[in-house]
N, C-alpha and C. Protein backbone atom coordinates (compact mmCIF):
# COMPACT_ATOMS: atom_id res chain seq x y z
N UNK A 1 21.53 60.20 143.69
CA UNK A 1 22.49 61.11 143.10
C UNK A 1 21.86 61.78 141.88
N UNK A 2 21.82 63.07 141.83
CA UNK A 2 21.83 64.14 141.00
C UNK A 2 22.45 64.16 139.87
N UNK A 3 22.21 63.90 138.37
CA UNK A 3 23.13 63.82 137.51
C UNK A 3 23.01 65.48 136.89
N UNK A 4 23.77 65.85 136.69
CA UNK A 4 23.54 67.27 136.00
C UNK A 4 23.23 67.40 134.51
N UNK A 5 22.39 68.39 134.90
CA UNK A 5 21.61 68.37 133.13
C UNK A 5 22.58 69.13 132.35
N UNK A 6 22.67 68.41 130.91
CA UNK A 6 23.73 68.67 129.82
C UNK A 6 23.86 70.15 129.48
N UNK A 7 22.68 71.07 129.68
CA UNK A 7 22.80 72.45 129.54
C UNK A 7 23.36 73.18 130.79
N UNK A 8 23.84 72.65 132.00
CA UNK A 8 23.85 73.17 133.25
C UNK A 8 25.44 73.22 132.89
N UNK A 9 25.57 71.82 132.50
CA UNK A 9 27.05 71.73 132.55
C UNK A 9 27.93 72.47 131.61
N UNK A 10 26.98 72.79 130.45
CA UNK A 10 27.94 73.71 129.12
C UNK A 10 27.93 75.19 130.02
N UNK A 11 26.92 75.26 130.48
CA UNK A 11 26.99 76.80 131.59
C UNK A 11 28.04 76.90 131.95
N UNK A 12 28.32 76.06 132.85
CA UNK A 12 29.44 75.77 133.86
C UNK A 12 30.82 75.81 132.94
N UNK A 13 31.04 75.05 131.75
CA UNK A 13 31.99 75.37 131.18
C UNK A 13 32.46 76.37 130.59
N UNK A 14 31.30 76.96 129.88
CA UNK A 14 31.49 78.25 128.94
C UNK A 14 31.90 79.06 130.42
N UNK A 15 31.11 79.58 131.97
CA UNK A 15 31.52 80.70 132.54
C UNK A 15 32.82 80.33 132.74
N UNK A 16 33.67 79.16 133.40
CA UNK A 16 35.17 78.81 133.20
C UNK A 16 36.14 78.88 132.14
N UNK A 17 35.47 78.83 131.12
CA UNK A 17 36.18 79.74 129.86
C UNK A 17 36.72 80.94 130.07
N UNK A 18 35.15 81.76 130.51
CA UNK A 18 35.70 83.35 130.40
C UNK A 18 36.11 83.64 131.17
N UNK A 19 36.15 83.34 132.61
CA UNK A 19 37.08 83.39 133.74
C UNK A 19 38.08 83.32 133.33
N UNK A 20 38.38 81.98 132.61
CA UNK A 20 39.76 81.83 132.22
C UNK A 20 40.33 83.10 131.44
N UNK A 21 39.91 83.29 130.50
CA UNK A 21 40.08 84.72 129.34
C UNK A 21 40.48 85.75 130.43
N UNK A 22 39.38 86.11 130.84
CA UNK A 22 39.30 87.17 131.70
C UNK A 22 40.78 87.38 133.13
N UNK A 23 40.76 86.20 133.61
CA UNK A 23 42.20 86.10 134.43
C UNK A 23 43.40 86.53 133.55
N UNK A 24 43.58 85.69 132.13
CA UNK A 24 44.28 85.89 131.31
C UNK A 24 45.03 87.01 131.02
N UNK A 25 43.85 88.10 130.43
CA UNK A 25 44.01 89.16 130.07
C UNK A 25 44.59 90.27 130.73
N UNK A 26 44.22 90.08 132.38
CA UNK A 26 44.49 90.82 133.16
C UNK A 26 45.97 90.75 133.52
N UNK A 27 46.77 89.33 133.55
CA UNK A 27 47.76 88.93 133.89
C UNK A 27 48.55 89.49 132.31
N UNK A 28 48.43 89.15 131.23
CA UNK A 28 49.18 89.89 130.31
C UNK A 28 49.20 90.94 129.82
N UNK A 29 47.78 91.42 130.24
CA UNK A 29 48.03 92.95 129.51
C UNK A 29 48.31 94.09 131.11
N UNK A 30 48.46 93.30 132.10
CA UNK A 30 49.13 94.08 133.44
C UNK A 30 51.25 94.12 132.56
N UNK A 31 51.29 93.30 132.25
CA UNK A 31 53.01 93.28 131.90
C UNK A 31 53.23 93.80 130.46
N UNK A 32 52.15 93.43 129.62
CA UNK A 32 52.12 94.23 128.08
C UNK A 32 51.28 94.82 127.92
N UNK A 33 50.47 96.01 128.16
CA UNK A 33 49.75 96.74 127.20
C UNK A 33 49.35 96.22 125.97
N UNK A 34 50.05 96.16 124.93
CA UNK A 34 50.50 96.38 123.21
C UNK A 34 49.81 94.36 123.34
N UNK A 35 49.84 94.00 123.97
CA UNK A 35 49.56 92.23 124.02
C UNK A 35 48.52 92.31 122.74
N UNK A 36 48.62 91.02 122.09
CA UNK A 36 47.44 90.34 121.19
C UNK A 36 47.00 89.31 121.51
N UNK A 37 45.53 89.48 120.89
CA UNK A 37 44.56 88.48 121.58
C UNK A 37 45.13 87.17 121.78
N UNK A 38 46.02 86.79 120.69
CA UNK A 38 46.33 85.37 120.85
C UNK A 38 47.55 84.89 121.91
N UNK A 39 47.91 86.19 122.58
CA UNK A 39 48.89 86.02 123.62
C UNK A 39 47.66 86.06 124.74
N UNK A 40 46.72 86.63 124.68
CA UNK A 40 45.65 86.26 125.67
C UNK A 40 44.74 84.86 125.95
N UNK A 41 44.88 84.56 124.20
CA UNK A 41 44.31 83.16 124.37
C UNK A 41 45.21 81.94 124.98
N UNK A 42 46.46 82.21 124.32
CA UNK A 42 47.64 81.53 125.11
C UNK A 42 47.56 81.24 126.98
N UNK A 43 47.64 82.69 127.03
CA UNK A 43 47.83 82.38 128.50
C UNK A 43 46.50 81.62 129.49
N UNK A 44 45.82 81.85 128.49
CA UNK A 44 44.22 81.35 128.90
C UNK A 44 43.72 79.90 128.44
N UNK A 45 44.80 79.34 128.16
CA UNK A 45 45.11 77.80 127.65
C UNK A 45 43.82 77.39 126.76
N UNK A 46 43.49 78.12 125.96
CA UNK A 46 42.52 78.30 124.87
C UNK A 46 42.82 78.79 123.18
N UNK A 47 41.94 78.39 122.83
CA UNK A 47 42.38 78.84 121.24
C UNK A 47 42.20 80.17 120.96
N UNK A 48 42.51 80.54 119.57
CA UNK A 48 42.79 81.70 119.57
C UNK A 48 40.74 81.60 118.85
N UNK A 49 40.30 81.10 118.51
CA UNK A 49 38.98 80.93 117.52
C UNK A 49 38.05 80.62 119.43
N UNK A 50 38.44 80.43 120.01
CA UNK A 50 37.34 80.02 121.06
C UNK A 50 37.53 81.73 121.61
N UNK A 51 38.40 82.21 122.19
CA UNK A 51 38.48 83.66 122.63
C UNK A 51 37.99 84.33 122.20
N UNK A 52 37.84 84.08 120.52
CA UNK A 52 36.94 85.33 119.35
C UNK A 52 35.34 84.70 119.80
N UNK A 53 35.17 83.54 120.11
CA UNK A 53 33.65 83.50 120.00
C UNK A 53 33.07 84.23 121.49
N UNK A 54 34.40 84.21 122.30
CA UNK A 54 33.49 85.39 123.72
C UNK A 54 34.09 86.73 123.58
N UNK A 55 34.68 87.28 122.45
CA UNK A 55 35.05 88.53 122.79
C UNK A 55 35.45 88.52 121.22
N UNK A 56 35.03 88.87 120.25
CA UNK A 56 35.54 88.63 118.82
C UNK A 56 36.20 90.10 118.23
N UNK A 57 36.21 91.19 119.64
CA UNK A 57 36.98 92.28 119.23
C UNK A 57 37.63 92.83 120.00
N UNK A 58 39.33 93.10 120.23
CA UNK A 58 39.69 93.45 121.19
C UNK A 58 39.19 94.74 122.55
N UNK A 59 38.37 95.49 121.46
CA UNK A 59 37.62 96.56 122.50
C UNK A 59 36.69 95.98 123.50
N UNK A 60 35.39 94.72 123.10
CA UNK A 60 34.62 93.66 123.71
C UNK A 60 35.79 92.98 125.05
N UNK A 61 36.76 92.39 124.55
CA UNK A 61 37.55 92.16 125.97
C UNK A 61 37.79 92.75 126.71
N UNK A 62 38.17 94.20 126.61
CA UNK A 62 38.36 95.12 127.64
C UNK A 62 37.52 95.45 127.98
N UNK A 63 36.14 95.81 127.40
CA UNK A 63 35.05 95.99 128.41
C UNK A 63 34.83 95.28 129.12
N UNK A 64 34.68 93.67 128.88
CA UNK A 64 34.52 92.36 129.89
C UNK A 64 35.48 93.06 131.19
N UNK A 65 36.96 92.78 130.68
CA UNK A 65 38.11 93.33 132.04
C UNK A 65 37.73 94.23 132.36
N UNK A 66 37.44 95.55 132.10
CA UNK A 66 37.09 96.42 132.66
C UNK A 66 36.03 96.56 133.85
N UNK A 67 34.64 95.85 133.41
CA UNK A 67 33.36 95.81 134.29
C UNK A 67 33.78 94.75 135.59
N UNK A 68 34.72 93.26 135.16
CA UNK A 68 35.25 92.77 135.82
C UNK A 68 35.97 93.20 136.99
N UNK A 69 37.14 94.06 136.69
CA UNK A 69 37.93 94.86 137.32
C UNK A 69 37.18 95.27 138.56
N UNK A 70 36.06 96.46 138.02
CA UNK A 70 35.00 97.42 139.03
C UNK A 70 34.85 96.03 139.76
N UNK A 71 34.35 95.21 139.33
CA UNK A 71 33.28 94.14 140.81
C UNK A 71 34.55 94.22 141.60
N UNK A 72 35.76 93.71 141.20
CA UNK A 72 36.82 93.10 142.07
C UNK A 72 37.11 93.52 142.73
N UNK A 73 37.28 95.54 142.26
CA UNK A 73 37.69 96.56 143.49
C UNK A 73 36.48 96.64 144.11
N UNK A 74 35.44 96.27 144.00
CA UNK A 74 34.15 96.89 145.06
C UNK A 74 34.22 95.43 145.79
N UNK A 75 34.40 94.09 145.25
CA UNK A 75 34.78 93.20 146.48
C UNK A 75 35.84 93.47 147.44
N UNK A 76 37.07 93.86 146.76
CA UNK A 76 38.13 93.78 147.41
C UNK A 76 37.70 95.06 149.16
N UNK A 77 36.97 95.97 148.06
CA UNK A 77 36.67 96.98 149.21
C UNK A 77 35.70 96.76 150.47
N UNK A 78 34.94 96.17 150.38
CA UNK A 78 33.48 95.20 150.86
C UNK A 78 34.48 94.40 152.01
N UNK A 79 35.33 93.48 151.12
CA UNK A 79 36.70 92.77 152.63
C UNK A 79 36.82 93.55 153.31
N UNK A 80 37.27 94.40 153.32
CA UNK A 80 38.12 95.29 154.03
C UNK A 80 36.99 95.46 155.42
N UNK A 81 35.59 95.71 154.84
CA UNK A 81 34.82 96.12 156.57
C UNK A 81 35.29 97.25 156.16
N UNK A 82 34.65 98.68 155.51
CA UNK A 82 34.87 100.07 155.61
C UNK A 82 34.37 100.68 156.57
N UNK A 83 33.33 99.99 156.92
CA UNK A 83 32.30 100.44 158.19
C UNK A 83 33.01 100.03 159.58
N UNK A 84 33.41 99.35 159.91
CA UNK A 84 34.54 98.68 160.95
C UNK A 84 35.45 99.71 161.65
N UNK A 85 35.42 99.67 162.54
CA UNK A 85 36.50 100.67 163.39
C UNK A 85 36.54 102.18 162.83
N UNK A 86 37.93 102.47 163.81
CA UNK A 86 37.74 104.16 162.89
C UNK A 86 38.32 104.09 161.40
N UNK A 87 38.05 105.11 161.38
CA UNK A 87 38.28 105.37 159.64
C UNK A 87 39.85 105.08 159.31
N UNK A 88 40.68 105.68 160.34
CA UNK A 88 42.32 105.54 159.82
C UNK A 88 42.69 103.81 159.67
N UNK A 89 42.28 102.73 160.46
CA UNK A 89 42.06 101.00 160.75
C UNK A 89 41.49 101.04 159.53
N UNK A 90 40.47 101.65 159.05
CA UNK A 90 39.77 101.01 157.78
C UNK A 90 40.12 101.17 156.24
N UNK A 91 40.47 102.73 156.49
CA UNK A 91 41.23 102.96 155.75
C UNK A 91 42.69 102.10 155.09
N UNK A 92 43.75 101.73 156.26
CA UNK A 92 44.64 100.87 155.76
C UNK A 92 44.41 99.56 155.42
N UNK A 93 43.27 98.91 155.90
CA UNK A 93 42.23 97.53 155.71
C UNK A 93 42.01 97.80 154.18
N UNK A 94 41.84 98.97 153.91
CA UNK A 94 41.10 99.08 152.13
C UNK A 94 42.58 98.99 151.22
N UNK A 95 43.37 99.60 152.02
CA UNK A 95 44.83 99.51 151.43
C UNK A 95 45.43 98.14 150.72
N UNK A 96 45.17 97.37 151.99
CA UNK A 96 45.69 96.10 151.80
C UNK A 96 44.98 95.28 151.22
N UNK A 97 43.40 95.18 151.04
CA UNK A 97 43.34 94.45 150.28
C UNK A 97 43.18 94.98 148.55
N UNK A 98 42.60 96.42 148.42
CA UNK A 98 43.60 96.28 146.95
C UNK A 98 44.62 95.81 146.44
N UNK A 99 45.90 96.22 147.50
CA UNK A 99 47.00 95.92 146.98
C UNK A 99 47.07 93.67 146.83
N UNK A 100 46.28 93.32 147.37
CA UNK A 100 46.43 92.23 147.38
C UNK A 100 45.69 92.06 145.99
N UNK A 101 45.03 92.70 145.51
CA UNK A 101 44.60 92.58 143.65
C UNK A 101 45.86 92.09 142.51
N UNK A 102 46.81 92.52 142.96
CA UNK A 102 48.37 92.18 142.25
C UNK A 102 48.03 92.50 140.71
N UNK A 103 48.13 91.67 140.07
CA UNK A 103 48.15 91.99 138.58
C UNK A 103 47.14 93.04 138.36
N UNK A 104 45.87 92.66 138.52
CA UNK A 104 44.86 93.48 138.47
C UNK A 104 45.12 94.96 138.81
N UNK A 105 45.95 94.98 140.08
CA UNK A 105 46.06 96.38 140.50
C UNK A 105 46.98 96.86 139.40
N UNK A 106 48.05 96.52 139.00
CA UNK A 106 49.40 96.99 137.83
C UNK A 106 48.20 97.31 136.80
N UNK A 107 47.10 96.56 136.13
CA UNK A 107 46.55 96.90 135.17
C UNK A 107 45.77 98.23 135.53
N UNK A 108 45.04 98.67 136.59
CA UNK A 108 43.97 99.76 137.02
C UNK A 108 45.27 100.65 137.18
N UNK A 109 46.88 101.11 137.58
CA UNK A 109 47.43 101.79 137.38
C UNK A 109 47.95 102.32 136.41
N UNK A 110 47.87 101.35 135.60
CA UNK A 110 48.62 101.85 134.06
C UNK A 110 48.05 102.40 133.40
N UNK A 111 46.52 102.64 133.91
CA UNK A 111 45.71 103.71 133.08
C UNK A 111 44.85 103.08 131.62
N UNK A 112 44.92 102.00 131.36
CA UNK A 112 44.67 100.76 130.13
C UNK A 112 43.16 101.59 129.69
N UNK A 113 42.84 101.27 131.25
CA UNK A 113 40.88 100.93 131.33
C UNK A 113 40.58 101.99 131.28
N UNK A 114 41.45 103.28 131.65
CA UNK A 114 40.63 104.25 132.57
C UNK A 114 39.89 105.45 131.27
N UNK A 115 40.08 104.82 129.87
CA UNK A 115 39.33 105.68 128.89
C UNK A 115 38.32 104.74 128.44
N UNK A 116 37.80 103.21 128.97
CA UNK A 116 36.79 102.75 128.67
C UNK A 116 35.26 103.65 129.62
N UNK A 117 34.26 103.23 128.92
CA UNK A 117 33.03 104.12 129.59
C UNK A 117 32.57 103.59 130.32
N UNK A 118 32.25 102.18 130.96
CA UNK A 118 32.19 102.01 132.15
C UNK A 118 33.21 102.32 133.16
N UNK A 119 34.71 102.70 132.66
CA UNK A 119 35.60 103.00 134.02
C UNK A 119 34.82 104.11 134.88
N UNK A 120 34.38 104.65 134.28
CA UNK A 120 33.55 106.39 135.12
C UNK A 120 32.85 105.54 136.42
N UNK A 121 32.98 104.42 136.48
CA UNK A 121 32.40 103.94 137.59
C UNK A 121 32.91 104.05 138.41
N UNK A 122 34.46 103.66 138.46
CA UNK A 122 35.46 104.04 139.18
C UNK A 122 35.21 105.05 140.29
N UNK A 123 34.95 106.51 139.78
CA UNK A 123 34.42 107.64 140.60
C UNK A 123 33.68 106.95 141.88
N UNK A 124 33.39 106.10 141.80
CA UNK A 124 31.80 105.88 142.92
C UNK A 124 33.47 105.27 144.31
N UNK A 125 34.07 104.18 143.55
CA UNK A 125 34.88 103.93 144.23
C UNK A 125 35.97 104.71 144.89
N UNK A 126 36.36 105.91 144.33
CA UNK A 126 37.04 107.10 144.41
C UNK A 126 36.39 108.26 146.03
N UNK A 127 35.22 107.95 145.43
CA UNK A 127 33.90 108.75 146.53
C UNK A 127 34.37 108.41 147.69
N UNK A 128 33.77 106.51 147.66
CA UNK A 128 34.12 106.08 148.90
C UNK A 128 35.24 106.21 149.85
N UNK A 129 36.40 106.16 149.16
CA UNK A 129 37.99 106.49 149.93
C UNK A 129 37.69 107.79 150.36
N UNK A 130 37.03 108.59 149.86
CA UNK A 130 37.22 110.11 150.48
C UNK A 130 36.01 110.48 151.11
N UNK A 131 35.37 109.07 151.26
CA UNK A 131 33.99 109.54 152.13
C UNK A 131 34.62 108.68 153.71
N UNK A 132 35.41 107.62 153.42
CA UNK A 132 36.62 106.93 154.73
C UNK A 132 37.02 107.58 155.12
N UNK A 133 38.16 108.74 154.25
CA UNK A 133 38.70 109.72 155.09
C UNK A 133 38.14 110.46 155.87
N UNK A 134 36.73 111.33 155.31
CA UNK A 134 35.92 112.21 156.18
C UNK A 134 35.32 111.57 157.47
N UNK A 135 35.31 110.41 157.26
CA UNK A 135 34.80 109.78 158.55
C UNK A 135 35.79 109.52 159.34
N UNK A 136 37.31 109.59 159.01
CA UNK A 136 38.23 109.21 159.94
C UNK A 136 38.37 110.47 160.83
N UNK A 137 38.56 111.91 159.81
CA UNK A 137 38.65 112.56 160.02
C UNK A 137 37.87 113.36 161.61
N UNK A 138 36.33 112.85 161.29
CA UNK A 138 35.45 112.79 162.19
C UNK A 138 35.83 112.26 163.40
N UNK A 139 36.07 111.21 163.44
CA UNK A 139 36.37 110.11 164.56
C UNK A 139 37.63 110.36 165.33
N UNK A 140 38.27 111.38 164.83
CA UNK A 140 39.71 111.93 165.01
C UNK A 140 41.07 110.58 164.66
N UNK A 141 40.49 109.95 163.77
CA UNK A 141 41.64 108.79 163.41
C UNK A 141 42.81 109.46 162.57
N UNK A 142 42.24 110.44 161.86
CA UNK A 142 42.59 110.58 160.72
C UNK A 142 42.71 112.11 160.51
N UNK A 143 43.79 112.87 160.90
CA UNK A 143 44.34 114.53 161.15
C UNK A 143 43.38 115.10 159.98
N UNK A 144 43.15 116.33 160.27
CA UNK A 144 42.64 117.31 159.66
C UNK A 144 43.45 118.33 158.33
N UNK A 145 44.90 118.31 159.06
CA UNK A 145 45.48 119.15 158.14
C UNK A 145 45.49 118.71 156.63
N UNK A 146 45.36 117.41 156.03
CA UNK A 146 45.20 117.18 154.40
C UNK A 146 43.68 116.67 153.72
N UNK A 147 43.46 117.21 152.82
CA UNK A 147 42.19 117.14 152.23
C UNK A 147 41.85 115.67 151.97
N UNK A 148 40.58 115.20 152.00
CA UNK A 148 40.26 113.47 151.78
C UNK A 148 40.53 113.60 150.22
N UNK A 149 40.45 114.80 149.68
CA UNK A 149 40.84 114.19 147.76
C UNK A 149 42.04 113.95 147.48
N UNK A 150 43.09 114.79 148.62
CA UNK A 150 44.55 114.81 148.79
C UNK A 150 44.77 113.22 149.41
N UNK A 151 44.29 113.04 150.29
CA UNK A 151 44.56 111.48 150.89
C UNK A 151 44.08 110.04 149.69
N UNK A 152 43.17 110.43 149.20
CA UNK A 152 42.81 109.35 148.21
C UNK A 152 43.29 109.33 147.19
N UNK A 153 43.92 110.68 146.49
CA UNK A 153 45.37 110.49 145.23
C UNK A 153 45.91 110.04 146.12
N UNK A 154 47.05 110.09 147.64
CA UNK A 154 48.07 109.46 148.14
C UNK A 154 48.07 108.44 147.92
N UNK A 155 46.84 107.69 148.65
CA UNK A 155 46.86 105.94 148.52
C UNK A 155 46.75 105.33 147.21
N UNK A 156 46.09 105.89 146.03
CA UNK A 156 46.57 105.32 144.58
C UNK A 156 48.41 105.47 144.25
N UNK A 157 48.57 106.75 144.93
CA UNK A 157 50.22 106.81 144.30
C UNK A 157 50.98 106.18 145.53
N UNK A 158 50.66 105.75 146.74
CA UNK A 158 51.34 105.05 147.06
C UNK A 158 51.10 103.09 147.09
N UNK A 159 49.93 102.86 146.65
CA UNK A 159 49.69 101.94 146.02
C UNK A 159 50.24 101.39 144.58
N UNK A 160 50.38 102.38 143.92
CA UNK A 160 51.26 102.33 142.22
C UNK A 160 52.84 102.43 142.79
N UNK A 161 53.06 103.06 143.66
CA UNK A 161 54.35 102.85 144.12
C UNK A 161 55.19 101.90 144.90
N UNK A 162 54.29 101.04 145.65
CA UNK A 162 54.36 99.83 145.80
C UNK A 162 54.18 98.58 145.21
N UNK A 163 53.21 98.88 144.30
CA UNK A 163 53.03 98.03 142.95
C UNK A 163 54.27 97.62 141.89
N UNK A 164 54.80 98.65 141.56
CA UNK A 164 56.16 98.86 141.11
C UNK A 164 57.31 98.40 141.88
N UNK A 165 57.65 98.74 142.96
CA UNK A 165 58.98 98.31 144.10
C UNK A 165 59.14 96.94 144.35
N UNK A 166 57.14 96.22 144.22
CA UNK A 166 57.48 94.76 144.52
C UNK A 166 57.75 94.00 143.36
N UNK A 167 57.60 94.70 142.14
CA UNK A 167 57.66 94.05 140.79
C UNK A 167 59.39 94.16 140.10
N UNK A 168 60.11 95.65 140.75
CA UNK A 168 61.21 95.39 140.29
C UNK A 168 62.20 95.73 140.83
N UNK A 169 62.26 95.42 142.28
CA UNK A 169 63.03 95.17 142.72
C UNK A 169 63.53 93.97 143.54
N UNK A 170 64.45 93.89 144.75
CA UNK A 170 64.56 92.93 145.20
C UNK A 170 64.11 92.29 146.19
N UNK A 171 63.11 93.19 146.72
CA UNK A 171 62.31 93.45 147.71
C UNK A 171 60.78 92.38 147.88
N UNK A 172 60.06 91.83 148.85
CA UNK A 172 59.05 91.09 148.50
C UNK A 172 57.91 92.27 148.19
N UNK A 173 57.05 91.47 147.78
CA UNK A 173 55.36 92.66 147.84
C UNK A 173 54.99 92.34 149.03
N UNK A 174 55.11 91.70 149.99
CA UNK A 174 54.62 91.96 151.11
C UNK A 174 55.14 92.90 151.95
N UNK A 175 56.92 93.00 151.72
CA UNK A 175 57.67 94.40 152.24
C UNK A 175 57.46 95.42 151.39
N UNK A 176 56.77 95.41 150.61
CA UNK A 176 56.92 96.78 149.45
C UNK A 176 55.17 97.32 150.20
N UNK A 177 54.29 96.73 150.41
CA UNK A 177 52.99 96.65 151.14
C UNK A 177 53.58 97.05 152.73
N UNK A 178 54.17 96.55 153.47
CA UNK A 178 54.57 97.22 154.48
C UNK A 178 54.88 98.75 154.48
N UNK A 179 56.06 99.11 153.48
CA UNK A 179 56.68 100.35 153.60
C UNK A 179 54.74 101.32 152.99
N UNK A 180 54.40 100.77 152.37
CA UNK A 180 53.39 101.94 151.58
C UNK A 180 52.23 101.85 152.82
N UNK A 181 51.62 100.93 153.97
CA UNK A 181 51.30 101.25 154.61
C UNK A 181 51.64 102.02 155.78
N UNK A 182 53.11 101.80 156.25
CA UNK A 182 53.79 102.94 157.00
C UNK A 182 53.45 104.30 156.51
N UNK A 183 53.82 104.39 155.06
CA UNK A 183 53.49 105.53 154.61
C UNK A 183 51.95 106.13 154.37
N UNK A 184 51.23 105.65 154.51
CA UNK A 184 49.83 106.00 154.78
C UNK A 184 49.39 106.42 155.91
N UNK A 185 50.12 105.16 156.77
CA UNK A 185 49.61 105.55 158.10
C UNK A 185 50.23 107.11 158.77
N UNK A 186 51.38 107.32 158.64
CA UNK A 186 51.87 108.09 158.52
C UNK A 186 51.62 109.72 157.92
N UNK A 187 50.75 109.74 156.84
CA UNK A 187 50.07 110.99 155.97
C UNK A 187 48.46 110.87 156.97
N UNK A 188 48.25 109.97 157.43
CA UNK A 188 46.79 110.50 157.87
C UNK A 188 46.75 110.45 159.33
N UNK A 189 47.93 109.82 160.06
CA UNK A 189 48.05 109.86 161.33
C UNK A 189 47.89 111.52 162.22
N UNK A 190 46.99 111.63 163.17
CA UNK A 190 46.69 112.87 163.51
C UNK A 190 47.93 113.42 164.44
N UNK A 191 47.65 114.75 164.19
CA UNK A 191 49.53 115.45 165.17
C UNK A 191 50.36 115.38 164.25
């Protein structure tokens, strides 16, 4: 048996820290904006002096969330198989698993991140949805009559609009995710 060396293991703790932070942040500042760090450290079952030693300025945390964020939507998108079937199948595949981001997604709608300078990364992810469409388009999955920049605002606003319906109303997010994929399928369905 392998005992682990004492520096392997502070590794291991410190990256579970900022995970922790980092989950944190996303989950309270998706419901508060205006949140303070120490409602971040709270939720992150940490001190408010351990949070300052990985992020000792609230702008430093949001960049962390922010760069965080990007991996999550380029994993979440990577699930999906974009390359997989025709474009309109892949397309709603990319749907669903954003929307399965939950908090995360409420935070990338509310616009928080979207004046930090790594968000411009975003664009690359933006590309891709409207490089799906053109390929659906191709494949005839995916009608001709609306533009792929027109289809890729749709699915953010009907993604933020489902985001919202499952948060306040009485409705589940898995039926609020139903109706917004009807409605997708529906805007890109050909005829």
């Amino acid at each position: 048996m392998r005992l682990a060396d004492p520096a392997e293991r502070t590794r291991g703790a410190r990256a579970r820290t900022r995970r922790a932070i980092l989950d944190a942040a996303v989950t309270v500042l998706s419901r508060n904006p205006a949140a303070s760090l120490a409602e971040v450290a709270e939720a992150a079952q940490a001190g408010r002096t351990t949070l300052h030693r990985y992020f000792p300025e609230r702008s430093g945390l949001l960049d962390a969330v922010s760069a965080d964020v990007l991996a999550r939507i380029d994993a979440a998108v990577l699930r999906a198989r974009p390359g997989d079937g025709s474009g309109r199948a892949a397309l709603l595949r990319v749907c669903r698993e954003l929307y399965d981001l939950g908090d995360l997604l409420t935070l990338v709608l509310s616009g928080q991140l979207s004046e930090r300078p790594e968000w411009q990364m975003c664009a690359d992810a933006d590309a891709a949805l409207i490089a799906l469409v053109q390929r659906g388009q191709s494949d005839g999955s995916i009608g001709p009559d609306l533009t792929p920049e027109w289809l890729q605002r749709l699915l953010w606003s009907l993604l933020s609009a489902a985001d919202a319906h499952g948060r306040e109303s009485d409705g589940s997010r898995h039926d609020a995710l139903a109706m917004a994929l009807r409605s997708i399928d529906g805007a890109v369905r050909p005829g």
